[in-house]
Protein backbone atom coordinates (compact mmCIF):
# COMPACT_ATOMS: atom_id res chain seq x y z
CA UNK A 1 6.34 -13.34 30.68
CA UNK A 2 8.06 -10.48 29.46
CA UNK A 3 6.18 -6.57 29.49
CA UNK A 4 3.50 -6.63 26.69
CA UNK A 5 5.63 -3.66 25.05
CA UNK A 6 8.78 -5.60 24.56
CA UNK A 7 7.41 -8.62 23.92
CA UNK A 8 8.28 -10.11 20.25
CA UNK A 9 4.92 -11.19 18.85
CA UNK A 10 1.17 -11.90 19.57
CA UNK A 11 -1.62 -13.87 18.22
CA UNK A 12 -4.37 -12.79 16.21
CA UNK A 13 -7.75 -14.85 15.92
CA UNK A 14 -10.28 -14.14 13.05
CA UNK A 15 -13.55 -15.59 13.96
CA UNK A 16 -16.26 -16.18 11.32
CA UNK A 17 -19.08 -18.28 11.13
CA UNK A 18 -17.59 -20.59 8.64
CA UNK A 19 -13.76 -20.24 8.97
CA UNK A 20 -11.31 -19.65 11.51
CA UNK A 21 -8.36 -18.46 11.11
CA UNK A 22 -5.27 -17.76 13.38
CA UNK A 23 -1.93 -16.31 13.24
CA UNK A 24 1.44 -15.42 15.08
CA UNK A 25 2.55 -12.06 14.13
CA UNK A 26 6.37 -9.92 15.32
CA UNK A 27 6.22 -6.24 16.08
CA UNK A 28 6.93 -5.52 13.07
CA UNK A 29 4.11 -6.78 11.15
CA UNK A 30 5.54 -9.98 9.75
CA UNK A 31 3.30 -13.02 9.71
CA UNK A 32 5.55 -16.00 11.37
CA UNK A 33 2.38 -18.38 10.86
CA UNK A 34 -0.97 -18.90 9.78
CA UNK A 35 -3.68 -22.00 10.46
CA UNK A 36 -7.05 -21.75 9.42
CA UNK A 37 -9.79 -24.28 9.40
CA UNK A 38 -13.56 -24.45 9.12
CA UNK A 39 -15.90 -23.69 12.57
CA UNK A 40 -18.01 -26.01 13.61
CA UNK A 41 -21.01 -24.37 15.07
CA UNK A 42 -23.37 -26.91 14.53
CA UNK A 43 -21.41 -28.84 17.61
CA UNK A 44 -22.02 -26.32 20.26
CA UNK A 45 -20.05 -23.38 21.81
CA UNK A 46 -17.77 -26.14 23.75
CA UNK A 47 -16.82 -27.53 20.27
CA UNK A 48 -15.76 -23.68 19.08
CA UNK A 49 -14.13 -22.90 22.05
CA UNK A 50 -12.08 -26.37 21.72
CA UNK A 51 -10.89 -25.54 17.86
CA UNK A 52 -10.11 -21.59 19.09
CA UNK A 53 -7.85 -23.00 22.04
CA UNK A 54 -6.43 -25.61 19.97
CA UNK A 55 -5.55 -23.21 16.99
CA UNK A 56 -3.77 -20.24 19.23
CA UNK A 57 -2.35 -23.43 21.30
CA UNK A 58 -0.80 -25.19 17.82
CA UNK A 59 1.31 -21.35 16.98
CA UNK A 60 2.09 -20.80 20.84
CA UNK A 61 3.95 -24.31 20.56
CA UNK A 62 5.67 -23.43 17.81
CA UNK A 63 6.90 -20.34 19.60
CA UNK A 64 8.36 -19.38 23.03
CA UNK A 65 5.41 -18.72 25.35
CA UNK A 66 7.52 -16.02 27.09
CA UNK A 67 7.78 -13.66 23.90
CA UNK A 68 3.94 -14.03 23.36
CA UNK A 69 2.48 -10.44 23.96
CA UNK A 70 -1.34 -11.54 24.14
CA UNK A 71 -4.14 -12.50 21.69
CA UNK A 72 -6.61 -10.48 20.01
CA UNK A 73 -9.45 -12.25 19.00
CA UNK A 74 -11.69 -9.93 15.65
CA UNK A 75 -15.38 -11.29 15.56
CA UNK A 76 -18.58 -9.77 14.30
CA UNK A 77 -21.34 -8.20 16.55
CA UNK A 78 -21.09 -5.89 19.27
CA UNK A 79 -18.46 -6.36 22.15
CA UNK A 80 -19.20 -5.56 25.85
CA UNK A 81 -15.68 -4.51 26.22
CA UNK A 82 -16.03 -4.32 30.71
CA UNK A 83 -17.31 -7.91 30.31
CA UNK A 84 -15.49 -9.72 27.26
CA UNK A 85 -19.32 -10.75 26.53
CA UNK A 86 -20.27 -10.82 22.27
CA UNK A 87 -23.74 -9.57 21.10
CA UNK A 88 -25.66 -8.98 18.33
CA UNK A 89 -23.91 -11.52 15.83
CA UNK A 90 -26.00 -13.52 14.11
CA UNK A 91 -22.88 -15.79 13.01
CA UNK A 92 -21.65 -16.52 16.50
CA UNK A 93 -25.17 -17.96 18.03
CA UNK A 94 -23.46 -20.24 20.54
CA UNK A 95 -21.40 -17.16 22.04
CA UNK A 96 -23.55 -14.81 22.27
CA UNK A 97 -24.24 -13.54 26.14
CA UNK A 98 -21.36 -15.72 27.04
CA UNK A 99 -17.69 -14.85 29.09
CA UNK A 100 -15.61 -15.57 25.77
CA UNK A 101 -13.04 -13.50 27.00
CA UNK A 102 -12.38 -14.95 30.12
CA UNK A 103 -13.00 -18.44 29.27
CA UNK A 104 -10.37 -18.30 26.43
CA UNK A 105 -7.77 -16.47 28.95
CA UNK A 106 -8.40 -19.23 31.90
CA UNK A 107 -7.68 -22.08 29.21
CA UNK A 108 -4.91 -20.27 27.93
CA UNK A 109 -3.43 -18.37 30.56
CA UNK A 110 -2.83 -15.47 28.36
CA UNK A 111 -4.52 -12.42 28.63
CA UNK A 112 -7.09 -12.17 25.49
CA UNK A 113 -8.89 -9.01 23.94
CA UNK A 114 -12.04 -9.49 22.18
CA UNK A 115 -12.89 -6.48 19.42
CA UNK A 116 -15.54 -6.24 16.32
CA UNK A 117 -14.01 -7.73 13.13
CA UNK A 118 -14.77 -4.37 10.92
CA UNK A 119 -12.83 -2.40 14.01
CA UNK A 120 -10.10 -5.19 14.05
CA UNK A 121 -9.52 -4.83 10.26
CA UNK A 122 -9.29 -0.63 10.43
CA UNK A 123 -6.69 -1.32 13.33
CA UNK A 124 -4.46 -3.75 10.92
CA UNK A 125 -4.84 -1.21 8.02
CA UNK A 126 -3.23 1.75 10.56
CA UNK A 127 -0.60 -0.87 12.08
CA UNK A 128 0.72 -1.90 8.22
CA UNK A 129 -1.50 -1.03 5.58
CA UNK A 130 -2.77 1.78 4.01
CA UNK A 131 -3.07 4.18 7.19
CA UNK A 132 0.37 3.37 8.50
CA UNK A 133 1.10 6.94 7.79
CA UNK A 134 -2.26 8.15 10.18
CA UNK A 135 -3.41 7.90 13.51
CA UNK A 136 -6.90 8.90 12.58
CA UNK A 137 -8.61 6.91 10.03
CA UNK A 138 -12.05 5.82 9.14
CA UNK A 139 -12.39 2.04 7.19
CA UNK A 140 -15.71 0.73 5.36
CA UNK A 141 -15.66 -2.69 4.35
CA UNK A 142 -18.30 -3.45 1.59
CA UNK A 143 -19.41 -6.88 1.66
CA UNK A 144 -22.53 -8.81 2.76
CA UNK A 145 -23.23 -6.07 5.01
CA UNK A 146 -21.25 -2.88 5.29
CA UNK A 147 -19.26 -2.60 7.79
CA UNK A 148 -17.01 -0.02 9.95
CA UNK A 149 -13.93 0.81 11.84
CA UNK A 150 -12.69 4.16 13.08
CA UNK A 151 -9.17 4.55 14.68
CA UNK A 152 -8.44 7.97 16.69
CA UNK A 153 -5.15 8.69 18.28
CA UNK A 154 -3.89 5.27 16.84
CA UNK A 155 -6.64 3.33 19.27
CA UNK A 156 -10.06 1.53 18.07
CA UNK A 157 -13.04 4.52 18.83
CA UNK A 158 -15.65 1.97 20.61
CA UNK A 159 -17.93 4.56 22.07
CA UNK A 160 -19.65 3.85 25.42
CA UNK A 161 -20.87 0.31 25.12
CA UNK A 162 -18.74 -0.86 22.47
CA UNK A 163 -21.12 0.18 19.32
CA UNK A 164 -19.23 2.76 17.62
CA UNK A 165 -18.72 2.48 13.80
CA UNK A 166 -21.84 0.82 12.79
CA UNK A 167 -21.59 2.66 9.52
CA UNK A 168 -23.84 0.54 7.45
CA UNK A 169 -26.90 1.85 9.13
CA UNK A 170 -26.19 5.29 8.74
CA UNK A 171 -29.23 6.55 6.13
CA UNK A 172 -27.80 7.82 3.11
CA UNK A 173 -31.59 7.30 1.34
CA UNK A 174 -34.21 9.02 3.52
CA UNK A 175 -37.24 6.19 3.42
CA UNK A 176 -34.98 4.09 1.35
CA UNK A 177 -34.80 0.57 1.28
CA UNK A 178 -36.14 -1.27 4.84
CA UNK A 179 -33.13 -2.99 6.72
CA UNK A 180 -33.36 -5.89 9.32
CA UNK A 181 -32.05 -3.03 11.91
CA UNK A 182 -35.24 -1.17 11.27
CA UNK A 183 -34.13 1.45 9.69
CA UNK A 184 -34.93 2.38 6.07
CA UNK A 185 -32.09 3.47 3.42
CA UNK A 186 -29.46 2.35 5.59
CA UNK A 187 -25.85 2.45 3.77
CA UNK A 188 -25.46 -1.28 3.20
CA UNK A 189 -29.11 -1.57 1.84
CA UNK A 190 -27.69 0.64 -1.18
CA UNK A 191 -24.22 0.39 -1.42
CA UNK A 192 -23.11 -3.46 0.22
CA UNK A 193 -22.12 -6.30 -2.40
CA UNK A 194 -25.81 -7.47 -1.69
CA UNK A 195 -27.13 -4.21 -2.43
CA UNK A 196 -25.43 -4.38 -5.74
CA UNK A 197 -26.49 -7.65 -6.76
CA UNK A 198 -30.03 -6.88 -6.02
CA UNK A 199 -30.18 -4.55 -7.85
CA UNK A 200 -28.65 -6.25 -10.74
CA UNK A 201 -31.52 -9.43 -10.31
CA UNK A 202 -34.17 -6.33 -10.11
CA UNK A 203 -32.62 -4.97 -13.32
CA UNK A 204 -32.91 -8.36 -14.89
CA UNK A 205 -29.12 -8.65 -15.78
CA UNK A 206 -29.06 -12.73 -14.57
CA UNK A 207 -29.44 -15.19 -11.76
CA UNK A 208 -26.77 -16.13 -8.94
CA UNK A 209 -24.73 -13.03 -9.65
CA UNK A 210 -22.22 -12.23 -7.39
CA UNK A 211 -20.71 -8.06 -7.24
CA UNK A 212 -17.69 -9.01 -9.64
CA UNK A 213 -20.22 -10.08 -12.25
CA UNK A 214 -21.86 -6.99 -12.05
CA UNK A 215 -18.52 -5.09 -12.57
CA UNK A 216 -17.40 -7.33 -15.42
CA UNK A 217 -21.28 -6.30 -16.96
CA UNK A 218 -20.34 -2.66 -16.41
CA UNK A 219 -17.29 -3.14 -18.76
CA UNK A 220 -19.81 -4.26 -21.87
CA UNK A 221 -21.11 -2.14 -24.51
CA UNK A 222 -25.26 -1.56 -25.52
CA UNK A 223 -28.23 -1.76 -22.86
CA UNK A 224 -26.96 -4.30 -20.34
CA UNK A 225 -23.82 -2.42 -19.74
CA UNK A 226 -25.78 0.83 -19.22
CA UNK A 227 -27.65 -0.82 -16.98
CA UNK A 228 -24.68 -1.80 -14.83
CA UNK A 229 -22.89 1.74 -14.75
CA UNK A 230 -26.10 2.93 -14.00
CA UNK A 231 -25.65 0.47 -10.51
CA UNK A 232 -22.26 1.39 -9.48
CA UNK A 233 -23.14 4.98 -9.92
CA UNK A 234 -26.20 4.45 -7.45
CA UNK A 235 -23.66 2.54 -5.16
CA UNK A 236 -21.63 5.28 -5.88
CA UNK A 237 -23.92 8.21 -4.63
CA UNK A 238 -24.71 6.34 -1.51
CA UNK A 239 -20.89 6.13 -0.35
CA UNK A 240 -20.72 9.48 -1.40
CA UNK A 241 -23.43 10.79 1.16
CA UNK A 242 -22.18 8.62 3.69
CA UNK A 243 -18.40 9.56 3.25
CA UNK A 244 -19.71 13.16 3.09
CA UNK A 245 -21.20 12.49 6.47
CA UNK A 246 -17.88 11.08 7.91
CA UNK A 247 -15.45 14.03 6.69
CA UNK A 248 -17.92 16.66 8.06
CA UNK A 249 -18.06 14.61 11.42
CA UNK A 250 -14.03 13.62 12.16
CA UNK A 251 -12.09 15.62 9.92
CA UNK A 252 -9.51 12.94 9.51
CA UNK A 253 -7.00 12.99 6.44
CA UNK A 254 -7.80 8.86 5.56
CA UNK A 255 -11.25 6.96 4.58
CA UNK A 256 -10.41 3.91 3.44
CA UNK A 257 -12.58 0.86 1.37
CA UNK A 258 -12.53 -2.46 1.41
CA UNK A 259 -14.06 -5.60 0.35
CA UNK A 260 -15.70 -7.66 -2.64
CA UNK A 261 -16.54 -4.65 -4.67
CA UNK A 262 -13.12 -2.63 -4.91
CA UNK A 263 -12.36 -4.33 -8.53
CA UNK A 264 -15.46 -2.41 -9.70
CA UNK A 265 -14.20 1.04 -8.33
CA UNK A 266 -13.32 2.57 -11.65
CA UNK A 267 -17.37 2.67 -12.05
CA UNK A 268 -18.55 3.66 -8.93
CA UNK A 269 -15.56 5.59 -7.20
CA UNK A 270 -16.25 8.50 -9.62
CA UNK A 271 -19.92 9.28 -8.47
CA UNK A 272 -18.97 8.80 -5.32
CA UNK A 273 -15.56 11.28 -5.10
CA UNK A 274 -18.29 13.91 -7.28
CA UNK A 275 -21.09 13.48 -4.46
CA UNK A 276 -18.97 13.79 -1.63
CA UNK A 277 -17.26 16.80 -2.88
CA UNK A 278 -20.57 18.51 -3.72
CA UNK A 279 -22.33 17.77 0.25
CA UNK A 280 -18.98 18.59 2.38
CA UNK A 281 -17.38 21.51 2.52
CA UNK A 282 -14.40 20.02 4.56
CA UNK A 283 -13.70 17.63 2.07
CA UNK A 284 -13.47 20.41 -0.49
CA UNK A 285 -10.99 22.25 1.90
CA UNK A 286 -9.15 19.45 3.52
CA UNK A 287 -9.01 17.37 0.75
CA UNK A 288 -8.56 14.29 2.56
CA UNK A 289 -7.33 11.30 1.04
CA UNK A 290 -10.26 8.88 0.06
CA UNK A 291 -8.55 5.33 -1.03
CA UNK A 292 -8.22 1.31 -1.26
CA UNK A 293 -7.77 -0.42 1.94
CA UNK A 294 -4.54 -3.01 0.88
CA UNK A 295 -4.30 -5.82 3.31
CA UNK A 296 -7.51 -7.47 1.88
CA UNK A 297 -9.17 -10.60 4.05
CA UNK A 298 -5.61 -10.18 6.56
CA UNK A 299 -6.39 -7.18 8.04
CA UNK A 300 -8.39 -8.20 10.54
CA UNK A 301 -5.87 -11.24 11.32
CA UNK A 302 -3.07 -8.02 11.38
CA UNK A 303 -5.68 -6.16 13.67
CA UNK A 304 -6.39 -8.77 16.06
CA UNK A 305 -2.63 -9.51 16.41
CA UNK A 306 -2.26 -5.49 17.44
CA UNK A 307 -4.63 -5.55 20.02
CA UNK A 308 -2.35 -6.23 22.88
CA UNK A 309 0.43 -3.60 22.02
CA UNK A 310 -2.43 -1.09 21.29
CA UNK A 311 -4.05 -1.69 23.76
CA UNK A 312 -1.08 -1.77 26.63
């Protein structure tokens, strides 16, 4: 195999609990291939393993083996980076406490780097997206859950165990809402997609809402349009704490968002740009950009594919 740095392309992984998804990606960013295909959990971790092999093994055979760089493999939880071990992730059950890592790179014979999806994602969005231009970025994705990435010096910030850039349980309500972490006002508890549609049921604007419901209710006239600004610019406030928070503690010139509730950002992107100027002082003399992520649900696929040149 030829050195990691000159080889021509790698293999990303995307690993949810419902989907998986795979691709072959060139240095420079172009997708060669894509498979994806439903998990299947309920069979066991032997099963998973089985469609994760079989997926990189299907774009390997399509390629030459000898230009392959590596595989990066995004998942949520927490990664024991010495051992290749996943924890925390409630949507992995069957591979938690277990040698992913090294169990995927015996099968393969290919070496394989496990990372956090939200980290994987910010590392995509600096490779070809939106932070191209940076080698310091922070990324939020806003979904379920809120989640986090931070790239310094081009490379995914991981801290000393791996838990870096769990930015949805930063407080940005002081004895806010409680969150399953323990915690009370946590970020995602006021400022996730579920945050926002719970407060829309509380608010009595409908049943089985989803975030882009609210944000098409913000664009009405009378009460229940009110009452859906009146969300977004609570959403709004919360980012803008926790954004403050981020600018005072990196001074870095990108913060990026992504996820399910960026069509809604003409309504909340204002309170939140007018909070964060108003608590950070380094934003107001910086002036750091504060925008869109733009490689959507592929950015962790563009991340994971990274992994091995970033990481060489």
């Amino acid at each position: 195999m030829m050195p990691v740095d000159m080889a021509e392309y790698s293999i990303g992984i995307d690993l949810g609990g419902t989907n998986l998804r795979a691709a072959a990606i060139d240095r420079s960013g172009k997708m060669l291939d894509k498979i994806g295909g439903a998990t299947h959990f309920e069979k066991g971790r032997e099963a998973v393993l089985g469609d994760i092999v079989s997926a990189i093994s299907t774009l390997r055979g399509k390629h030459s083996s000898g230009d392959l760089a590596g595989i990066g493999v995004g998942v949520p939880g927490f990664i024991r980076m010495k051992e290749g071990f996943i924890t925390n992730s409630n949507n992995l059950p069957y591979l938690e406490n277990f040698p992913v890592r090294d169990e995927l790179g015996k099968r393969l014979g290919t070496p394989v780097i496990l990372e956090n999806d939200a980290n994987a994602a910010a590392l995509g969005e600096k490779w070809i997206g939106a932070g191209k231009d940076v080698d310091d970025l922070v990324l939020l994705t806003l979904g379920t859950g809120v989640g986090g990435g931070i790239i310094s010096g081009g490379r995914v910030l991981r801290g000393s165990v791996g838990m870096a850039g769990e930015l949805g349980h930063t407080t940005v309500v002081p004895n806010g809402n409680p969150c399953g972490c323990g915690n009370q006002g946590c970020l995602e508890k006021h400022a996730s997609a579920t945050a926002v549609v719970a407060m829309a049921h509380m608010m009595h604007l409908g049943e089985n809402l989803t975030a882009k419901d609210v944000g098409d209710l913000a664009g009405q006239t009378g009460e229940v349009g009110d009452k859906a600004r009146a969300i977004w610019r609570s959403m709004g406030e919360a980012l803008g704490i926790a954004l403050a928070t981020l600018v005072n503690t990196f001074n870095f010139p990108l913060y990026l968002l992504s996820g399910g509730v960026l069509p809604a950002w003409q309504y909340f992107a204002p309170e939140m740009l007018k909070t964060l100027e108003r608590r950070s002082f380094t934003f107001r003399a910086s002036q750091p950009r504060i925008e869109q992520a733009t490689l959507g649900n592929e950015a962790g696929l563009y991340g994971a594919a990274y992994l091995p040149w970033s990481e060489a």
